[in-house]
Protein backbone atom coordinates (compact mmCIF):
# COMPACT_ATOMS: atom_id res chain seq x y z
CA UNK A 1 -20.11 8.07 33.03
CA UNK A 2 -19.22 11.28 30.56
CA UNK A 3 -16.24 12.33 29.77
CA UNK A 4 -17.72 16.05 30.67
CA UNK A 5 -18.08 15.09 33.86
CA UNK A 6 -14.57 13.98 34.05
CA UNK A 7 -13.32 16.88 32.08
CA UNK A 8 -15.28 18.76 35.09
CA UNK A 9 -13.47 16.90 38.07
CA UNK A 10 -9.96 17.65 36.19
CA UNK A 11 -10.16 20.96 36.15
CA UNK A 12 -11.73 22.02 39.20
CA UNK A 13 -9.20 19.59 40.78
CA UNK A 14 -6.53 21.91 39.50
CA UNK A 15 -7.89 24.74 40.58
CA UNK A 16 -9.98 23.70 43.94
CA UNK A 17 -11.48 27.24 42.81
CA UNK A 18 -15.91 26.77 41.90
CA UNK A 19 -15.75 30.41 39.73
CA UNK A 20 -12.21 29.76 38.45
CA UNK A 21 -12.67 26.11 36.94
CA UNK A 22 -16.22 27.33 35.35
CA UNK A 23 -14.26 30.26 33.62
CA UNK A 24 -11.50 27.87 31.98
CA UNK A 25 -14.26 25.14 31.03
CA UNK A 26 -16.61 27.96 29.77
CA UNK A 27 -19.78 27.19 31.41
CA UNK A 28 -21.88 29.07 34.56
CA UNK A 29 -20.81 27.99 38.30
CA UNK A 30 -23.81 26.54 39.28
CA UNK A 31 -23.47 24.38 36.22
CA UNK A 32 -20.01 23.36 37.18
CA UNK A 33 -21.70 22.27 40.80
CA UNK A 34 -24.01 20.28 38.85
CA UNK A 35 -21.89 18.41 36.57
CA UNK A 36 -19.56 17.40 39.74
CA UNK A 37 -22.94 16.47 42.31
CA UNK A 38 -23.58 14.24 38.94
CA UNK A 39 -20.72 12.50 38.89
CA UNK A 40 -20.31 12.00 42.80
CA UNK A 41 -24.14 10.47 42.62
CA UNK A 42 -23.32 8.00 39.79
CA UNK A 43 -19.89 6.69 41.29
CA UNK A 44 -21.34 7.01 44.91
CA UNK A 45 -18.88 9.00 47.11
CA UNK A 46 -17.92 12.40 47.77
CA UNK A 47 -15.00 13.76 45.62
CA UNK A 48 -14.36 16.96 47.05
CA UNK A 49 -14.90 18.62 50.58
CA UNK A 50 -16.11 21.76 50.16
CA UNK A 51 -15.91 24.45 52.89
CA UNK A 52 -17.30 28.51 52.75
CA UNK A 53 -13.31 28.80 52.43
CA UNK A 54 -12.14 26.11 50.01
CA UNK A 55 -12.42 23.32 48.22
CA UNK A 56 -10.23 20.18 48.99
CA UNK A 57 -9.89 16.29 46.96
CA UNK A 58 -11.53 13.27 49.16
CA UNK A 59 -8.83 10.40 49.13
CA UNK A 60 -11.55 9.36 47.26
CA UNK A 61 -11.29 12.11 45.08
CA UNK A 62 -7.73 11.77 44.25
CA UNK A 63 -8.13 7.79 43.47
CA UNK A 64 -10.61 8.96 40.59
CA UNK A 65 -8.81 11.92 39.23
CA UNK A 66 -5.66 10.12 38.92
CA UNK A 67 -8.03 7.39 36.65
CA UNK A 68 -10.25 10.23 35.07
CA UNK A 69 -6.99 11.58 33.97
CA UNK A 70 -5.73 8.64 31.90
CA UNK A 71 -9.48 8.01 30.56
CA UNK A 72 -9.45 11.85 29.52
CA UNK A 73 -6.02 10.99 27.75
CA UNK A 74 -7.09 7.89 25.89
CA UNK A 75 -10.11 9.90 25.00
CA UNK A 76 -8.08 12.66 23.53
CA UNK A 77 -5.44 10.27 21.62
CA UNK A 78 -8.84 7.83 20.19
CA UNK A 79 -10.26 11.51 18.88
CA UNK A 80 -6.55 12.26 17.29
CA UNK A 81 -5.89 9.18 15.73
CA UNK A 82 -9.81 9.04 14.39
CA UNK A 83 -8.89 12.31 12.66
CA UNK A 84 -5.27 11.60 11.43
CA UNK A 85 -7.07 8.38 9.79
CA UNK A 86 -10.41 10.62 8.18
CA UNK A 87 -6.59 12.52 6.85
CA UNK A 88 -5.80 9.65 5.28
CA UNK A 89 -2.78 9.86 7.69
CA UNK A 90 -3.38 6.73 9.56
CA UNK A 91 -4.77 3.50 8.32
CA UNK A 92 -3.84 0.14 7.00
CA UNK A 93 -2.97 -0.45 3.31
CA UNK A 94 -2.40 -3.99 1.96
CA UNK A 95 -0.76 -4.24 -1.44
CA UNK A 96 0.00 -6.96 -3.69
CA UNK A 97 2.65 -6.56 -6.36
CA UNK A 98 4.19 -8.57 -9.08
CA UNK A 99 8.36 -9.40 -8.98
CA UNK A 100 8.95 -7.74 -11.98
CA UNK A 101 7.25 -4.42 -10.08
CA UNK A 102 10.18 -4.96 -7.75
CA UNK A 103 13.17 -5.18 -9.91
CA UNK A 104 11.77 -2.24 -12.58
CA UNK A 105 12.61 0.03 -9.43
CA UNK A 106 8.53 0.69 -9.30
CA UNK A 107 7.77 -0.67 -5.94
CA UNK A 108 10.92 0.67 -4.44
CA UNK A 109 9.74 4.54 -5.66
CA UNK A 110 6.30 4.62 -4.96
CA UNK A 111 6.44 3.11 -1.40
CA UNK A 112 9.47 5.30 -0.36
CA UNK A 113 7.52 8.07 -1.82
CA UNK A 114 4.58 7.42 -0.04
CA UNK A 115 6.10 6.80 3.48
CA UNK A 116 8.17 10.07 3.79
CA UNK A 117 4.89 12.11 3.88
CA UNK A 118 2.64 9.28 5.53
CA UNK A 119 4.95 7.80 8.30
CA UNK A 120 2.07 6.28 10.30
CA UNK A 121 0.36 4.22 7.92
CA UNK A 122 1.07 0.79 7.93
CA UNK A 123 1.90 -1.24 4.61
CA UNK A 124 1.53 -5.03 3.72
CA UNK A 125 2.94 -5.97 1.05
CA UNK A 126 2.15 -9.39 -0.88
CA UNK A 127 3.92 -10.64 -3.80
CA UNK A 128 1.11 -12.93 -5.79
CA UNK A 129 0.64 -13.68 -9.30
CA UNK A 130 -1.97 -11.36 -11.39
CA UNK A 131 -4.88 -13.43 -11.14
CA UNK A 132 -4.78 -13.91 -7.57
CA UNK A 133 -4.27 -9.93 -7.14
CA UNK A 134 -7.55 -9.45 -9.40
CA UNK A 135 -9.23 -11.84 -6.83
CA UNK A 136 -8.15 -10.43 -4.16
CA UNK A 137 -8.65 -6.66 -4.93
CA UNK A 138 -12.42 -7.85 -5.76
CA UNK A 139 -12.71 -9.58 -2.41
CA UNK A 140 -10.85 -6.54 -0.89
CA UNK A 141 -8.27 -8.38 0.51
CA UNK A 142 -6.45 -6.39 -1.60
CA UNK A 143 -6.81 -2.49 -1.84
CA UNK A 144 -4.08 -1.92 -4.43
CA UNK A 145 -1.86 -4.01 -6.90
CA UNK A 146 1.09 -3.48 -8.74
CA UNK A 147 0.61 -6.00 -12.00
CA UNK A 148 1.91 -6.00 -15.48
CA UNK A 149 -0.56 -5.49 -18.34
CA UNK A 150 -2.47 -6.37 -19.97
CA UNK A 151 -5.98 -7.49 -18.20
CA UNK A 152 -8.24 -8.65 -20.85
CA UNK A 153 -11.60 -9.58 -18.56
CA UNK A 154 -11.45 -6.90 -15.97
CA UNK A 155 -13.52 -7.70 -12.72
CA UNK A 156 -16.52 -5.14 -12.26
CA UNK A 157 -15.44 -2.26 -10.44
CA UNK A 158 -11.31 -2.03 -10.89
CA UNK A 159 -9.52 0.26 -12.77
CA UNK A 160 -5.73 0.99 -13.66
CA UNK A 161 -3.14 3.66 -14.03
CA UNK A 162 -0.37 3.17 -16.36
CA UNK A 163 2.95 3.66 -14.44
CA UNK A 164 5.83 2.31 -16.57
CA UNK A 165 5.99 1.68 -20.09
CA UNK A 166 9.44 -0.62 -21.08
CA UNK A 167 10.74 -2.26 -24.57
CA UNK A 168 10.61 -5.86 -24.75
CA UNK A 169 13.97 -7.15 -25.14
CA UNK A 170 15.16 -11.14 -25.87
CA UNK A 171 17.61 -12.26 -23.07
CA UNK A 172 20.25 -14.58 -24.30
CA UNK A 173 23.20 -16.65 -23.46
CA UNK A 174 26.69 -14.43 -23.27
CA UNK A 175 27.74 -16.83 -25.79
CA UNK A 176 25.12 -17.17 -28.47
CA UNK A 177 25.59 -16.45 -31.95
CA UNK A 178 22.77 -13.94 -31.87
CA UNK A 179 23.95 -11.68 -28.79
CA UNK A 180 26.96 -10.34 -31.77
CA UNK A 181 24.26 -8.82 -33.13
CA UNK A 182 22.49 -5.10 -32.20
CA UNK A 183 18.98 -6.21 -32.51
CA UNK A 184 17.56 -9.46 -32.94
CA UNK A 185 14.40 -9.71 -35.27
CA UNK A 186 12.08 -12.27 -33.65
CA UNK A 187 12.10 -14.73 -36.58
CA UNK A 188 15.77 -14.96 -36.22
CA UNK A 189 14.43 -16.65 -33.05
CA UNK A 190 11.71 -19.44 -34.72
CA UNK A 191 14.41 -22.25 -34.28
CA UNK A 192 15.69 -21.60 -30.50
CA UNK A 193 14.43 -23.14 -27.06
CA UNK A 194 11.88 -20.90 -25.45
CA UNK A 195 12.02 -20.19 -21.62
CA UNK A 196 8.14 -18.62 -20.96
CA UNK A 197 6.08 -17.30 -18.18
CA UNK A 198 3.91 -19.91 -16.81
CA UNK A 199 0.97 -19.46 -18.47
CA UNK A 200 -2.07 -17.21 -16.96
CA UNK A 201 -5.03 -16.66 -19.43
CA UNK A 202 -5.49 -13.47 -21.07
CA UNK A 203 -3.13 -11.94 -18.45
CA UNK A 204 0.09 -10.06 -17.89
CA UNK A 205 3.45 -10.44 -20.12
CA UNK A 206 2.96 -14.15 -20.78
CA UNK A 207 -0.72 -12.82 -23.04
CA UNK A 208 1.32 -10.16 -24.63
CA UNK A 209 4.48 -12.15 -25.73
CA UNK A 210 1.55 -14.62 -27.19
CA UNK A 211 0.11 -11.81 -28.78
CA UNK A 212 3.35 -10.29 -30.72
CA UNK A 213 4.52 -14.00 -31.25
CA UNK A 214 0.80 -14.63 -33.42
CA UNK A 215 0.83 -11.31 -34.74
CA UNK A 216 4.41 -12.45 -36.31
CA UNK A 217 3.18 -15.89 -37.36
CA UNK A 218 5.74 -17.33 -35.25
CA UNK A 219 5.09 -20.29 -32.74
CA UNK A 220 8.10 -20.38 -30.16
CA UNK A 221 9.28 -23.33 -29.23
CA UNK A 222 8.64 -23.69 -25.33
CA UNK A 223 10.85 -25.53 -23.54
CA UNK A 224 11.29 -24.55 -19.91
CA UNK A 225 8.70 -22.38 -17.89
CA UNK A 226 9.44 -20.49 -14.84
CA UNK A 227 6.76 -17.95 -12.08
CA UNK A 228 9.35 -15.19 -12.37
CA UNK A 229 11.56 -13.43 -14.79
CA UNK A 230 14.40 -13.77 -12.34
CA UNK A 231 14.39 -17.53 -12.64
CA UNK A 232 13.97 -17.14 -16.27
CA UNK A 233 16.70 -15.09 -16.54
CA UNK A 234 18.86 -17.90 -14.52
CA UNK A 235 17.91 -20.05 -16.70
CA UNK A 236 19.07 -18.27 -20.22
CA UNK A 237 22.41 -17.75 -18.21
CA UNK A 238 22.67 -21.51 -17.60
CA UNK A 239 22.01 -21.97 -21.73
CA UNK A 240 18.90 -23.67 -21.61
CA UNK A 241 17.23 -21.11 -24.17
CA UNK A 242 16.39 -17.69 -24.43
CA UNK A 243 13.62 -15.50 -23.60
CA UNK A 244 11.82 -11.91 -24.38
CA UNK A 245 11.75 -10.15 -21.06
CA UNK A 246 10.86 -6.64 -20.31
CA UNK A 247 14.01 -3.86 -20.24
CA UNK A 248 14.07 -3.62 -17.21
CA UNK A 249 15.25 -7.24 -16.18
CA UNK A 250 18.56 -5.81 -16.64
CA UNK A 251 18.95 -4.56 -13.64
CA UNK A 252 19.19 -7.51 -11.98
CA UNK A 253 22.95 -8.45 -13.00
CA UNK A 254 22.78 -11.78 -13.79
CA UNK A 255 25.93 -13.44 -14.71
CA UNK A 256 26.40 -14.91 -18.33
CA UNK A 257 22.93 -13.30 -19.70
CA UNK A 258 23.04 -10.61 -22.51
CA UNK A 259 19.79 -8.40 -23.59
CA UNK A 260 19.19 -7.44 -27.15
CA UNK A 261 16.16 -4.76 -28.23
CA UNK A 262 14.24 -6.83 -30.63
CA UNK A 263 14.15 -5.39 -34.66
CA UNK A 264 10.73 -5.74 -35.17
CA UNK A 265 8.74 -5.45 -32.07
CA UNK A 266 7.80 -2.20 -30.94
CA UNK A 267 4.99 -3.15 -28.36
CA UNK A 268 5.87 -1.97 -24.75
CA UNK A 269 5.18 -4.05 -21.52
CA UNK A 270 3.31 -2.15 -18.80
CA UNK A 271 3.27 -2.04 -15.22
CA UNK A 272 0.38 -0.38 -14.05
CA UNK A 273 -1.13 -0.03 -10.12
CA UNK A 274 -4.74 -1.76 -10.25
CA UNK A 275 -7.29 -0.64 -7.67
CA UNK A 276 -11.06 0.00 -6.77
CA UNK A 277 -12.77 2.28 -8.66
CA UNK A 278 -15.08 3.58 -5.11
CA UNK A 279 -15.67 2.84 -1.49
CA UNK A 280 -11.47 3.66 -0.53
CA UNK A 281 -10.35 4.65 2.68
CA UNK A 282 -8.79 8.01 3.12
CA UNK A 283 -5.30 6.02 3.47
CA UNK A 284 -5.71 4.22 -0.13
CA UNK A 285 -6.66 7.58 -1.96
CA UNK A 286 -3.86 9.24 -0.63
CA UNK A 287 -1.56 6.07 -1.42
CA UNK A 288 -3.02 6.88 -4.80
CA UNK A 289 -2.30 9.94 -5.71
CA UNK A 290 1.28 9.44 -4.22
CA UNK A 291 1.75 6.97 -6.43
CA UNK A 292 0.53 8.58 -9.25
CA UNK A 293 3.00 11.53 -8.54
CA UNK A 294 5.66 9.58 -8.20
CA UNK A 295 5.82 7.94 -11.29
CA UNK A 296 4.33 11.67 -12.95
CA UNK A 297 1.59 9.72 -14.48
């Protein structure tokens, strides 16, 4: 069964008129006649009575239209939503992001950014560590990420944009000696507990704090390690150590923690969205680029 056939039986339905339905579809009468003898051969029964005089729906007739109609409707909303998606303006986009994505205010910009001009796209969002983002963007589980730099063995075929660049600061007790102070030069830190990232190879802040920290000649002392920079936080404010964080940890409030920039560290920590380099869906481009404007990068 075609949907021109159906298309045929819908109009000349409405108009029980052979010369006026052929005018509004656009084809020749005795076209028309043959689309509808078609149709009424390959379901087997007559659809319309036709007299010299008019033209009337079998019982028959009306059964079908009344299902030709809602096939001719489904038709029209599969072709509309097939189109809205080759727009990039329908789709599914799964994301994975890192905490610290969240509390920088990152996450929160980009995705409200994104939805007020693409309101029909769906979003799944997926907090996971770095390397488990890598795998999954290279599976395409994933097909974008929101990770903190740096990435020293990229997997073939991803690429990055830089979207926030943020001091290093040391978080410390509200009642340490050292929070008096302005800034804190790192080897005022070589005797104090350490409270780290877990530790992820050649990945994300944890590789970068390793980096400054051998580029200084000083070893911190780890003594407590936590998955996120909240819970490290929570645990400077409990006085179990102190820890370099990125800037923006600050915004999370937390009660008996002060921040102090560092004297001699002027190395940023980035946050960067990580995604295929080819092979994206309309939706993920345009996710993108949004992104990319949002942040102005």
């Amino acid at each position: 069964m075609e949907l021109r056939h159906l298309r045929c039986l819908a109009v000349l339905a409405e108009e029980l008129h052979f010369s006026r339905a052929a005018e509004r579809i656009g084809i020749a009468q005795p076209a028309l006649t043959q689309q509808i003898q078609a149709l009424e051969r390959e379901l087997g029964v007559r659809l319309f009575q036709r007299t010299k005089r008019s033209v009337h729906l079998t019982v028959a007739g009306k059964l079908t239209l009344e299902e030709a109609l809602r096939t001719l409707q489904q038709a029209d909303r599969t072709k509309l939503v097939a189109h809205q998606a080759g727009r990039g303006e329908k789709g599914l986009i799964e994301i994975g992001y890192v905490g610290s994505a969240a509390f920088s205010g990152v996450l929160a910009k980009t995705i409200s950014a994104y939805r007020k001009t693409n309101p029909h796209v769906e979003l799944q969002l997926y907090e996971l560590s770095i390397h488990q983002q890598l795998k999954d963007l290279s599976s395409r589980r994933l097909d974008a990420s929101f990770l903190r730099l740096p990435v020293k063995k990229w997997p073939v075929g991803l690429t990055s944009v830089a979207l926030l660049s943020e001091p290093i600061v040391v978080a410390l007790p509200a009642q340490h000696p050292l929070a008096k102070k302005r800034t804190v030069p790192i080897g005022a830190l070589a005797d104090e507990s350490f409270i780290a990232m877990r530790y992820m190879e050649g990945v994300g802040f944890h590789a970068q704090v390793a980096e400054i920290c051998r580029r200084h000649e000083y070893m911190p002392k780890i003594t407590q390690r936590a998955q996120q920079f909240a819970a490290i936080a929570s645990l400077v404010g409990a006085g179990l150590g102190v820890a370099l964080v990125p800037a923006s940890i600050k915004n999370l409030s937390l009660p008996n923690v002060v921040y102090r920039p560092l004297a001699d560290v002027k190395e940023m920590s980035t946050l960067a969205l990580v995604f295929r380099k080819a092979e994206q869906a309309p939706a993920v481009v345009s996710f993108i680029e949004k992104v990319k404007r949002a942040m102005r990068v």
